[in-house]
C-alpha atoms as a PDB file:
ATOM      1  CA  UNK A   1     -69.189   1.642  16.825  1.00  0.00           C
ATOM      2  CA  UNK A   2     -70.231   3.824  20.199  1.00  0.00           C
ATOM      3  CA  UNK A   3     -73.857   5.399  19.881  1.00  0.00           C
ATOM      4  CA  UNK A   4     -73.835   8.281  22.609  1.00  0.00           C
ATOM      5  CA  UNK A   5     -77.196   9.872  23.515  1.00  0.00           C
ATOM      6  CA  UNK A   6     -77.739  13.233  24.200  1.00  0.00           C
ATOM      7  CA  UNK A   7     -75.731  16.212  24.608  1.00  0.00           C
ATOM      8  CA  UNK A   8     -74.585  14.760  28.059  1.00  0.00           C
ATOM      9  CA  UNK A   9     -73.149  11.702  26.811  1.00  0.00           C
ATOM     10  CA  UNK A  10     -72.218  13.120  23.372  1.00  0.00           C
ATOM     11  CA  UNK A  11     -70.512  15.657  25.043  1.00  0.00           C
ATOM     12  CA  UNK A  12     -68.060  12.650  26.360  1.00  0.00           C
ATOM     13  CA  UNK A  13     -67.098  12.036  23.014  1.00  0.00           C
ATOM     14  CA  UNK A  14     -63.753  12.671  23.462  1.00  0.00           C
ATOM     15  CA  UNK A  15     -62.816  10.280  26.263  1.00  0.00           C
ATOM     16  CA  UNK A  16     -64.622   7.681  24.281  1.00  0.00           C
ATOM     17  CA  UNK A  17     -62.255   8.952  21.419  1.00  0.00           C
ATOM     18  CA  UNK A  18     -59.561   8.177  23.196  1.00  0.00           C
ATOM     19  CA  UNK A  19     -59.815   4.930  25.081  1.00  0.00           C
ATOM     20  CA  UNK A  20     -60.948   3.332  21.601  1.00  0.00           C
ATOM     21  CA  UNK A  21     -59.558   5.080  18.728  1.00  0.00           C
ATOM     22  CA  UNK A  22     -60.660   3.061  15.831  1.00  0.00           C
ATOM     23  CA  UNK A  23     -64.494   3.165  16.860  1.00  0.00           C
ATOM     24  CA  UNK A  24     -66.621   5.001  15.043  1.00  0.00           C
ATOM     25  CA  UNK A  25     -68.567   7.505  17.076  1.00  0.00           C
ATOM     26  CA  UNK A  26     -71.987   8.603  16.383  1.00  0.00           C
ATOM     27  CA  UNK A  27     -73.589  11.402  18.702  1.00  0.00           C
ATOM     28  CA  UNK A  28     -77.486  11.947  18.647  1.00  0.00           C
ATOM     29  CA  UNK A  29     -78.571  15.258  19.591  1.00  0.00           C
ATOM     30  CA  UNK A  30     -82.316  15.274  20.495  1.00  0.00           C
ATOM     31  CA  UNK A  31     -82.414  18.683  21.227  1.00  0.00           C
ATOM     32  CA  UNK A  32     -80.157  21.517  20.375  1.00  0.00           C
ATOM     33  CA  UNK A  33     -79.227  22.884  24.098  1.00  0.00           C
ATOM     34  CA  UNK A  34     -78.259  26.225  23.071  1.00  0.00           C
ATOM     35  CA  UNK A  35     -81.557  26.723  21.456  1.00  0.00           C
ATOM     36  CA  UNK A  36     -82.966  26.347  24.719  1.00  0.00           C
ATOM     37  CA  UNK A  37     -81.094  27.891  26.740  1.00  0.00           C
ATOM     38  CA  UNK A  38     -81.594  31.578  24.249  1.00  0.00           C
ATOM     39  CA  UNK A  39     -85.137  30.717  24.519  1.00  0.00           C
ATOM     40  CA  UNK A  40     -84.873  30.704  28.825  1.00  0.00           C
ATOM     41  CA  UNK A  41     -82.653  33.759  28.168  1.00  0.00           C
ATOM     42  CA  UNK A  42     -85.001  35.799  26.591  1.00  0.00           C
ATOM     43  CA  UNK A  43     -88.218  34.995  28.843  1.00  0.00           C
ATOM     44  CA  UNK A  44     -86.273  35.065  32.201  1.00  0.00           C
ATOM     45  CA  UNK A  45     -87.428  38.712  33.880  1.00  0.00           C
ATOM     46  CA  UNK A  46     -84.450  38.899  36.605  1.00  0.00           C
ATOM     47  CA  UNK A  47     -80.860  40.068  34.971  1.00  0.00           C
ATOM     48  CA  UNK A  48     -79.172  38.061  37.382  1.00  0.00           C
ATOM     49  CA  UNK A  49     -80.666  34.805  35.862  1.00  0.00           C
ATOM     50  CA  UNK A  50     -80.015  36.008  32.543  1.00  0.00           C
ATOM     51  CA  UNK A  51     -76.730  36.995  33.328  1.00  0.00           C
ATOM     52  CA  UNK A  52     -76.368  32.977  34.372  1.00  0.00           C
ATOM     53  CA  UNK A  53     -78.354  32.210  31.118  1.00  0.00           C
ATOM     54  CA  UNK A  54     -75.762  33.636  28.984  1.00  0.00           C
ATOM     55  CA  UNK A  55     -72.973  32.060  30.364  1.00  0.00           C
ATOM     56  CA  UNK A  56     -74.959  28.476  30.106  1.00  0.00           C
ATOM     57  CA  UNK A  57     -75.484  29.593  26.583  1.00  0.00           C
ATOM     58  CA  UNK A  58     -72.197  30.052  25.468  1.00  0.00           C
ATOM     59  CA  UNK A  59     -70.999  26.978  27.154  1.00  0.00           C
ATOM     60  CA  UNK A  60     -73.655  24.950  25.716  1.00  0.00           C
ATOM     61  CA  UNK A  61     -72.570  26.410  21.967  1.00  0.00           C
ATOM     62  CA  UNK A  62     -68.777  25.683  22.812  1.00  0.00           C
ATOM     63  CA  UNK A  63     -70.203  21.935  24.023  1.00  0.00           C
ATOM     64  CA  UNK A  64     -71.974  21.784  20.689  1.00  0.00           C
ATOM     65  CA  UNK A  65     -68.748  22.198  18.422  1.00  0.00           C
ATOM     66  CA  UNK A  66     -66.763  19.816  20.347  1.00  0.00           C
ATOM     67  CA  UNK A  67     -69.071  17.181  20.124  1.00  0.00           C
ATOM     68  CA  UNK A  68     -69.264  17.876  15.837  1.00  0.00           C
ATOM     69  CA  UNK A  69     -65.381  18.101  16.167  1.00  0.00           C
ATOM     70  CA  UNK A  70     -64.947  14.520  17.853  1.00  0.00           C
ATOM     71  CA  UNK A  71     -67.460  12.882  16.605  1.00  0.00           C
ATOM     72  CA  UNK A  72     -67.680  10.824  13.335  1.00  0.00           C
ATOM     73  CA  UNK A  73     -71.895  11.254  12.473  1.00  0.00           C
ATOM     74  CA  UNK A  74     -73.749  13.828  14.452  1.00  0.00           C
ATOM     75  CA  UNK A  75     -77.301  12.760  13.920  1.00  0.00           C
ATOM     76  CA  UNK A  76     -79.853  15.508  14.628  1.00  0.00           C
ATOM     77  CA  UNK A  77     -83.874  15.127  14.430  1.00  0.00           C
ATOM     78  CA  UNK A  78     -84.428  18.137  11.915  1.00  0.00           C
ATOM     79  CA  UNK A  79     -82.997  19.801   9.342  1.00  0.00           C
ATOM     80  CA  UNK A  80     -83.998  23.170  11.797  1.00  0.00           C
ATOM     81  CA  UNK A  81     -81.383  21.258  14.019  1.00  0.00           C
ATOM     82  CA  UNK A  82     -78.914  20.538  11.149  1.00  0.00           C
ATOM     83  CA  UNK A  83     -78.871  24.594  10.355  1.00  0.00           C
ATOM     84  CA  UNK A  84     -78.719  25.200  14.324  1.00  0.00           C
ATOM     85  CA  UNK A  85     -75.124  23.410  14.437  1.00  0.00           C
ATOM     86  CA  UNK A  86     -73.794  24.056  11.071  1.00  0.00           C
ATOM     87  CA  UNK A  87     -70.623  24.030  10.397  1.00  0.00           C
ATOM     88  CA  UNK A  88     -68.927  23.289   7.226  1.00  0.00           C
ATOM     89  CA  UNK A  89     -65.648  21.572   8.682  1.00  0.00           C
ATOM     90  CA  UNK A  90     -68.235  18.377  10.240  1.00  0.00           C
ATOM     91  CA  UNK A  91     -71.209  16.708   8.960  1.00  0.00           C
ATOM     92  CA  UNK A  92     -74.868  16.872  10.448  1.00  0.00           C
ATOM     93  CA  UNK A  93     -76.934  14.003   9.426  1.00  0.00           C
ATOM     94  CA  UNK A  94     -80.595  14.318   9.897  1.00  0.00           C
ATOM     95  CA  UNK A  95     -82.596  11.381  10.850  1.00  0.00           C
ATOM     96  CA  UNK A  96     -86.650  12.277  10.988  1.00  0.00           C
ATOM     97  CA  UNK A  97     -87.944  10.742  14.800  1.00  0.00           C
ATOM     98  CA  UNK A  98     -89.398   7.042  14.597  1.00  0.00           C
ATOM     99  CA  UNK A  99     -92.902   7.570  15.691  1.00  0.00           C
ATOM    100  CA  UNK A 100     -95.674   4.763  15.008  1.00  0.00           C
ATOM    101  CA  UNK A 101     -98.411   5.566  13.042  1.00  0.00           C
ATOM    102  CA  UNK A 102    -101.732   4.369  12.289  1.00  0.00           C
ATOM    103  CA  UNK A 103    -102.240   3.299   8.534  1.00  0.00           C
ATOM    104  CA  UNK A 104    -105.465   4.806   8.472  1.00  0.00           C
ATOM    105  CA  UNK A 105    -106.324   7.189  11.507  1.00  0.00           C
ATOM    106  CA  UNK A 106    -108.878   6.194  13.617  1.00  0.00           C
ATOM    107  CA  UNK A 107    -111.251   9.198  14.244  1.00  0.00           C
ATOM    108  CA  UNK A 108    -114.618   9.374  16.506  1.00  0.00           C
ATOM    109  CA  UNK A 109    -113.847  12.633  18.329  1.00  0.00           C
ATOM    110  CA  UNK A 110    -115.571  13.551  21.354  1.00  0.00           C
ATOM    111  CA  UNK A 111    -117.213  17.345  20.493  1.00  0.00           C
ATOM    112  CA  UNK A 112    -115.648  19.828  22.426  1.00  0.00           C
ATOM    113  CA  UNK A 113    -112.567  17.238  24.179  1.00  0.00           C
ATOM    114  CA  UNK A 114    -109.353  19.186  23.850  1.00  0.00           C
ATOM    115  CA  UNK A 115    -106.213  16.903  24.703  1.00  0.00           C
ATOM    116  CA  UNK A 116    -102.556  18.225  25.640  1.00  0.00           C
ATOM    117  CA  UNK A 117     -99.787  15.718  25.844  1.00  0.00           C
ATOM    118  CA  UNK A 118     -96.188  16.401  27.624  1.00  0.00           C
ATOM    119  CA  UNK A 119     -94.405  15.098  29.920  1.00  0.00           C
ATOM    120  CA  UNK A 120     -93.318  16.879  33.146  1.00  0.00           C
ATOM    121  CA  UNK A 121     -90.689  19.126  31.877  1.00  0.00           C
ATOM    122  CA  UNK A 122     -90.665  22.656  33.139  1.00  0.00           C
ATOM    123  CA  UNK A 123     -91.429  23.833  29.584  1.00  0.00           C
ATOM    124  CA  UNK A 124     -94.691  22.062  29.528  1.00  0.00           C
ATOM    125  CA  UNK A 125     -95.616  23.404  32.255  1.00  0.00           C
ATOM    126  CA  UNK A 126     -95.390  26.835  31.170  1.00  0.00           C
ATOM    127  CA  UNK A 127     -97.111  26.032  28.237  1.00  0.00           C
ATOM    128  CA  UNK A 128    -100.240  24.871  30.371  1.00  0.00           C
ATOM    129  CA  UNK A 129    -100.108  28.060  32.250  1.00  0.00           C
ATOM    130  CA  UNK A 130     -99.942  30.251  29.351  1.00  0.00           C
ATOM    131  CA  UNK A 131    -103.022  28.193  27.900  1.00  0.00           C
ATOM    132  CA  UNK A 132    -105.091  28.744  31.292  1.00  0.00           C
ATOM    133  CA  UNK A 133    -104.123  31.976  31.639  1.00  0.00           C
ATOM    134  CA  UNK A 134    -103.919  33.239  28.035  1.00  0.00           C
ATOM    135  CA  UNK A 135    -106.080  31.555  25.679  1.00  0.00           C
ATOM    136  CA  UNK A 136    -109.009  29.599  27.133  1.00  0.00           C
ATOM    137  CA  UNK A 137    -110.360  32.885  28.817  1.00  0.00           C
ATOM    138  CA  UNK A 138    -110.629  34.173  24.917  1.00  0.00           C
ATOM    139  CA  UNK A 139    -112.645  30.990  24.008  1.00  0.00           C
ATOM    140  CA  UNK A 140    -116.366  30.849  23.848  1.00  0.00           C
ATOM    141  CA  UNK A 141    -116.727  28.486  26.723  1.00  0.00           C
ATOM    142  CA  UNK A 142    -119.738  26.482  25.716  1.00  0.00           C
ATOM    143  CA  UNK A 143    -117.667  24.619  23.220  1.00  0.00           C
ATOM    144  CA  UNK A 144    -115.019  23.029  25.345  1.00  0.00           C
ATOM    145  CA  UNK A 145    -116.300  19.955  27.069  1.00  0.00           C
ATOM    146  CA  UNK A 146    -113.117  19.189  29.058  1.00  0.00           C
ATOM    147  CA  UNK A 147    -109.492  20.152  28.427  1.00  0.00           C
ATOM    148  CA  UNK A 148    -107.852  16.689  29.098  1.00  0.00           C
ATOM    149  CA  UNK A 149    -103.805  16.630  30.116  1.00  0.00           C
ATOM    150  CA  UNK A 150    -101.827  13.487  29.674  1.00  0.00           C
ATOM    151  CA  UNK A 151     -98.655  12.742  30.616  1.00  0.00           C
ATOM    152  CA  UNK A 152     -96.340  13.334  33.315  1.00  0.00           C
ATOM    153  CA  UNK A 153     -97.079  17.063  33.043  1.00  0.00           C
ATOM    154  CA  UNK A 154    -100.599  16.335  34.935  1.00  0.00           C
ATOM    155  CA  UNK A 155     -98.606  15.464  37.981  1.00  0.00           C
ATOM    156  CA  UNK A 156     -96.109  18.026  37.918  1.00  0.00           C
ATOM    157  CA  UNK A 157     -98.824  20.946  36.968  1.00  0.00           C
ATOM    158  CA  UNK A 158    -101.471  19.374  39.147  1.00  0.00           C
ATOM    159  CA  UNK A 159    -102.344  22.139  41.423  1.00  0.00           C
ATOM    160  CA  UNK A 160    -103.241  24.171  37.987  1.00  0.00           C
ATOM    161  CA  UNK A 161    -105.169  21.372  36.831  1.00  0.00           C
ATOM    162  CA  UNK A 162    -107.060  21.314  39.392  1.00  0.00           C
ATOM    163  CA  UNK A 163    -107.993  25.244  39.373  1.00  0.00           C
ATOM    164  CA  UNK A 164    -108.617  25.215  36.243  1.00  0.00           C
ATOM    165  CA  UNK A 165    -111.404  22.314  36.144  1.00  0.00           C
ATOM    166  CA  UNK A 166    -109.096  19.795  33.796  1.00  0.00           C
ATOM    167  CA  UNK A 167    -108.792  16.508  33.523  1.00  0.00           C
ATOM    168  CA  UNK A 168    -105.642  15.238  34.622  1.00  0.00           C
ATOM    169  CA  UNK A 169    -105.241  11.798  33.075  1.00  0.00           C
ATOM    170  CA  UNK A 170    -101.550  11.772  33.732  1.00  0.00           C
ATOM    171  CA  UNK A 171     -99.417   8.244  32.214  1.00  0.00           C
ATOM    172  CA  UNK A 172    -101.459   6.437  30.105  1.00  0.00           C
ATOM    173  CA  UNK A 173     -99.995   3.022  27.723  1.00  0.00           C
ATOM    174  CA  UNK A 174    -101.852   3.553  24.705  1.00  0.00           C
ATOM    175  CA  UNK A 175    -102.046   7.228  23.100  1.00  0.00           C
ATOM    176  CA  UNK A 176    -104.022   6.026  20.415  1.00  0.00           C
ATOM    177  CA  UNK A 177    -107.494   6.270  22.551  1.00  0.00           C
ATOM    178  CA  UNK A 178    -106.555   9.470  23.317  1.00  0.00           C
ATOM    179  CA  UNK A 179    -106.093  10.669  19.984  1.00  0.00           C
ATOM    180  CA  UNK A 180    -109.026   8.600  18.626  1.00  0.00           C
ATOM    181  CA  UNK A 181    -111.370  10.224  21.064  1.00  0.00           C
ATOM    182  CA  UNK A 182    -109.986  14.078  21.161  1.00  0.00           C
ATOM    183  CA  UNK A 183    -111.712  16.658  19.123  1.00  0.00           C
ATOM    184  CA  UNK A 184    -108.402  18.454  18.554  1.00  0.00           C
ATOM    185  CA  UNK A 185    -104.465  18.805  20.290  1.00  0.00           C
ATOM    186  CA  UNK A 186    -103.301  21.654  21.565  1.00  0.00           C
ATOM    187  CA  UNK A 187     -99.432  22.265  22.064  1.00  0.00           C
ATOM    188  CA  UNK A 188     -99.340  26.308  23.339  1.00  0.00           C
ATOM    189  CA  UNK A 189     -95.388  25.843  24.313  1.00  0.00           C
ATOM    190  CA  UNK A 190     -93.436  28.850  24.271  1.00  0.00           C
ATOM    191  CA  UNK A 191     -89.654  27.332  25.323  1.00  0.00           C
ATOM    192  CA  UNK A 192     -87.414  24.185  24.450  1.00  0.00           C
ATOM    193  CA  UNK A 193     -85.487  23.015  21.444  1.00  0.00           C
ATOM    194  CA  UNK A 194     -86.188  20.294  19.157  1.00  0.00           C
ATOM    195  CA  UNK A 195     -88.596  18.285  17.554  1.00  0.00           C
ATOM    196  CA  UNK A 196     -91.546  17.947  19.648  1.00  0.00           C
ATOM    197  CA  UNK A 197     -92.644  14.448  19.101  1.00  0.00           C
ATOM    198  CA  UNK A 198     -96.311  15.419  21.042  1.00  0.00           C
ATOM    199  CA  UNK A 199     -96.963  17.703  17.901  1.00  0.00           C
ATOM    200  CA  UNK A 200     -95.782  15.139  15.088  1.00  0.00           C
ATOM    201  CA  UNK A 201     -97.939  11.955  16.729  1.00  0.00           C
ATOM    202  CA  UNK A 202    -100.875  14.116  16.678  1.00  0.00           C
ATOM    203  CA  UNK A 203    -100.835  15.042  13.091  1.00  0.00           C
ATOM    204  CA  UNK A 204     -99.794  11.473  12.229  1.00  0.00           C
ATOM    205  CA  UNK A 205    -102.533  10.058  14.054  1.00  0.00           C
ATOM    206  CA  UNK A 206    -104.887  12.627  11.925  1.00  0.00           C
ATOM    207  CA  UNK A 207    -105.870  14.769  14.814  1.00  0.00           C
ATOM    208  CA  UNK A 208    -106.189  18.759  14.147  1.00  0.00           C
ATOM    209  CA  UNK A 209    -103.576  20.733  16.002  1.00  0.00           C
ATOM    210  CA  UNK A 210    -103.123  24.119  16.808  1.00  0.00           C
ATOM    211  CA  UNK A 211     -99.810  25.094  18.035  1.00  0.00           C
ATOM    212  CA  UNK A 212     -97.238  27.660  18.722  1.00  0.00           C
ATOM    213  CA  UNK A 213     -94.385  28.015  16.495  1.00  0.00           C
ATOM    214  CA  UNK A 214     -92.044  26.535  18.998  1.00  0.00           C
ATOM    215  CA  UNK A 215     -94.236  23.462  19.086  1.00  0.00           C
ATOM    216  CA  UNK A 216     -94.406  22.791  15.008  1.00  0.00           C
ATOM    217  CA  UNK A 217     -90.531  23.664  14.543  1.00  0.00           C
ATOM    218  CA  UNK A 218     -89.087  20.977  12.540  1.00  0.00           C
ATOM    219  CA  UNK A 219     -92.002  19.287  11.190  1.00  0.00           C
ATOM    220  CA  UNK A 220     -91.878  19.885   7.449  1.00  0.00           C
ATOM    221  CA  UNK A 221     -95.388  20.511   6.285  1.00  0.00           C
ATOM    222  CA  UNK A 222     -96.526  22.289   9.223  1.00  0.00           C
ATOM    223  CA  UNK A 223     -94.403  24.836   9.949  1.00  0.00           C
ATOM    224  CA  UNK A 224     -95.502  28.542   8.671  1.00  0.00           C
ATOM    225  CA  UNK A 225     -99.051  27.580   8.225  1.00  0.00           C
ATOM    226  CA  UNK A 226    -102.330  28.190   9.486  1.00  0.00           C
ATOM    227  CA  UNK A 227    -102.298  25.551  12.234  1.00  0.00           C
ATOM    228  CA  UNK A 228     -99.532  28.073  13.667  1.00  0.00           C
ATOM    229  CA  UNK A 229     -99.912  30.917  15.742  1.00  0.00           C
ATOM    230  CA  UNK A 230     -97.624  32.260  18.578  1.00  0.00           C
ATOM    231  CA  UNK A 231    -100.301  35.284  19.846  1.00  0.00           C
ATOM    232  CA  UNK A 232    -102.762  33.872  22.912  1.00  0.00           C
ATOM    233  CA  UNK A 233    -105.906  35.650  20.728  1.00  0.00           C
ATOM    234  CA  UNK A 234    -105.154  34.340  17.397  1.00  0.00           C
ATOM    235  CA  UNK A 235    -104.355  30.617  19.228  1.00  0.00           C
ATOM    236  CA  UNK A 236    -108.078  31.047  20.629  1.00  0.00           C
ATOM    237  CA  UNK A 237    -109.749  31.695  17.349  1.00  0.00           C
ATOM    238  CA  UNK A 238    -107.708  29.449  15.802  1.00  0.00           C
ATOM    239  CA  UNK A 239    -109.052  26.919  18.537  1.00  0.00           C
ATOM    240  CA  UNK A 240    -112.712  28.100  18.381  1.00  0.00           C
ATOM    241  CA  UNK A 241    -112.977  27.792  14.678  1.00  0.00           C
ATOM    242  CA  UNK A 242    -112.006  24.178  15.169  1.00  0.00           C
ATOM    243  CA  UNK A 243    -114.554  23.439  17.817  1.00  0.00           C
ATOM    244  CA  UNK A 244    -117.152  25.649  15.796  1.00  0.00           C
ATOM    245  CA  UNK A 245    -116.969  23.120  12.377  1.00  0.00           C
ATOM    246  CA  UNK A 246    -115.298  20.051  13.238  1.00  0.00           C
ATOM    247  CA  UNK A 247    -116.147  18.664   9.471  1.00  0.00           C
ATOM    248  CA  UNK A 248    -113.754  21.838   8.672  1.00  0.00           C
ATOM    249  CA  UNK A 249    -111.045  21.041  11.580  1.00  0.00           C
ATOM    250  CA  UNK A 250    -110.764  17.399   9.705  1.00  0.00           C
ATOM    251  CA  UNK A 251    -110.563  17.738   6.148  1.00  0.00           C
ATOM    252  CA  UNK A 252    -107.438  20.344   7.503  1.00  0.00           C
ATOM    253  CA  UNK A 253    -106.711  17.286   9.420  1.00  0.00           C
ATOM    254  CA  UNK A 254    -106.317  15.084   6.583  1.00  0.00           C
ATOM    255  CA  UNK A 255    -104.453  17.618   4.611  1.00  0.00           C
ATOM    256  CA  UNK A 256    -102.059  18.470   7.352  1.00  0.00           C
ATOM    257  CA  UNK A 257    -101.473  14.610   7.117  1.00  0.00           C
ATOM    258  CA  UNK A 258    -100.768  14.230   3.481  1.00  0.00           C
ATOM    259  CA  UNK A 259     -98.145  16.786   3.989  1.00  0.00           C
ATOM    260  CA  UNK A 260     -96.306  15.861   6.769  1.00  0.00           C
ATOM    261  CA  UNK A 261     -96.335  12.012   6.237  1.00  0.00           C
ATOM    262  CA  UNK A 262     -93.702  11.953   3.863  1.00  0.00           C
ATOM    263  CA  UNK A 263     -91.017  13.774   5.582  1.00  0.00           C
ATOM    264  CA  UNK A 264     -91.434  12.214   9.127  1.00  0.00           C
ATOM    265  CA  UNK A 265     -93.608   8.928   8.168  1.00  0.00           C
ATOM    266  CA  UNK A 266     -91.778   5.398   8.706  1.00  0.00           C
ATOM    267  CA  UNK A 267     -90.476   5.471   5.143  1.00  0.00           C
ATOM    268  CA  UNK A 268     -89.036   8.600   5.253  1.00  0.00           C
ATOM    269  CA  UNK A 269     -87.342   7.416   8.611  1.00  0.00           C
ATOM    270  CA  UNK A 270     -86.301   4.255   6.884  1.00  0.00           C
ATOM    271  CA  UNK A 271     -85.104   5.594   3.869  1.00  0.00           C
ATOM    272  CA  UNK A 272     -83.192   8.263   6.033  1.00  0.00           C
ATOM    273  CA  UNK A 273     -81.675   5.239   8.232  1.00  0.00           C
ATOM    274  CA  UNK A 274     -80.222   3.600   4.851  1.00  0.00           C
ATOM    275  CA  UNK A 275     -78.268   6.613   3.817  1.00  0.00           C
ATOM    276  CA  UNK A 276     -76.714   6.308   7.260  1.00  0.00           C
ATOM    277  CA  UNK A 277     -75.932   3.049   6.884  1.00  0.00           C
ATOM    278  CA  UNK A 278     -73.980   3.770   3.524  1.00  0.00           C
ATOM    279  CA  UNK A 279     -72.666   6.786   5.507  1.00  0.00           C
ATOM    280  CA  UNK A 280     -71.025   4.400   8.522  1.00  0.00           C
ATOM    281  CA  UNK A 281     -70.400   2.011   6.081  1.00  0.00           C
ATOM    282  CA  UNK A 282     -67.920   3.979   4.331  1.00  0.00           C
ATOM    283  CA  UNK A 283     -66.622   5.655   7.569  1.00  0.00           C
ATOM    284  CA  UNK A 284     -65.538   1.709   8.294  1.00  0.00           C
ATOM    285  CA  UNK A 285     -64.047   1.022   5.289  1.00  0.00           C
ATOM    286  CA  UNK A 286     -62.783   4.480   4.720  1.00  0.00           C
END
């Protein structure tokens, strides 16, 4: 069996195909690139750039079928992801991500501590732009004690950090402090494909969210609700309520949790993982 990871080395399928024939190949998409890449397109301003865009964009999509075409099991993250690629010649499998969870969340928030999480992708730090620049100057300032940033994102946004006033923890080892501590997550992203994992640790770890639709997308349970909103004033009142009647924020909390937890919780990721097994094991013996 060959595991390839990513749309890079899925997208090598092929050569893998043919220098071992009899393996059975399983790609793992963690994003859909084309998804992306439309989302780029439609933001980018300059029609030179989107010209570009487009052209990435259909190569990505032609990349996408080649890798279902040579590939045994195409695992995605999502069932969003599944109906992304589908094609009724090749078979999507979805596998929900394998993120660790508390049994019982551990909650003493800090009034007023609002926490965003990302690493140092360029789509993360957009997101912290349009959150400085969009939504905090519609919040009621008195109730935001500090607007903390962890993750790689603090470094790479640092100089907007810093006029802003936030609190740049950057890498830390243990999010479950963090999410302890926090009065509510924030994830305001606006581009990039996938599952974002930021957005479905949170809820697990029984923090309130608010989040753009782009950040809840795939995460049965919370997409199309309340905690959802994609305008920079309706993201602010969304964000004020919170902060306003935190008893409120965590009962929707706890909800949210109930929800979510079993679509993406470890049994749902283990139960998912045993229908693959049954899947390869038939591939082998097939």
């Amino acid at each position: 069996m060959i595991v390839l990871q990513w749309q890079r080395e899925a997208g090598q399928s092929s050569v893998f195909r043919s220098l071992a024939p009899n393996a059975t190949i399983v790609s793992v998409l963690h994003d859909v690139d084309s998804q992306g890449i439309q989302r780029r397109t439609q933001a980018e301003l300059q029609w030179s750039k989107r010209a570009i865009n487009r052209l990435r964009l259909t190569a990505a999509r032609w990349a996408e079928r080649r890798v279902l075409a040579k590939s045994d099991v195409t695992l995605v993250l999502s069932q969003k992801d599944a109906q992304l690629l589908s094609d009724h010649r090749h078979r999507v499998t979805v596998i929900p991500p394998p993120i660790a969870s508390p049994n019982v969340p551990v909650r003493h928030p800090i009034p007023g501590r609002i926490t965003f999480v990302a690493g140092g992708r360029p789509e993360n730090t957009d997101a912290l732009s349009w959150f400085a620049g969009e939504v905090l100057p519609c919040v009621d300032q008195s109730l935001i004690h500090e607007v903390c940033v962890v993750g790689r994102v603090a470094e790479s946004a640092r100089m907007l950090c810093e006029a802003n006033g936030f609190r740049p923890l950057g890498f830390v080892e243990d999010l479950a402090t963090i999410y302890a501590t926090t009065a509510l997550v924030v994830v305001p992203l606006r581009l990039g494909a996938g599952v974002k994992f930021k957005t479905l640790e949170a809820v697990l770890h029984g923090v309130p969210v608010v989040t753009t639709s782009v950040g809840a997308e795939g995460i049965v349970g919370l997409e199309s609700t309340a905690h959802v909103t994609d305008s920079p004033e309706d993201f602010a009142a969304r964000l004020e309520s919170l902060l306003r009647d935190s008893e409120r924020a965590e009962q929707e909390a706890a909800q949210l949790l109930k929800r979510v937890l079993p679509h993406h919780g470890a049994e749902a990721f283990e139960s998912a993982m045993s229908r693959l097994d049954s899947l390869l094991a038939k591939k082998a013996s097939g």
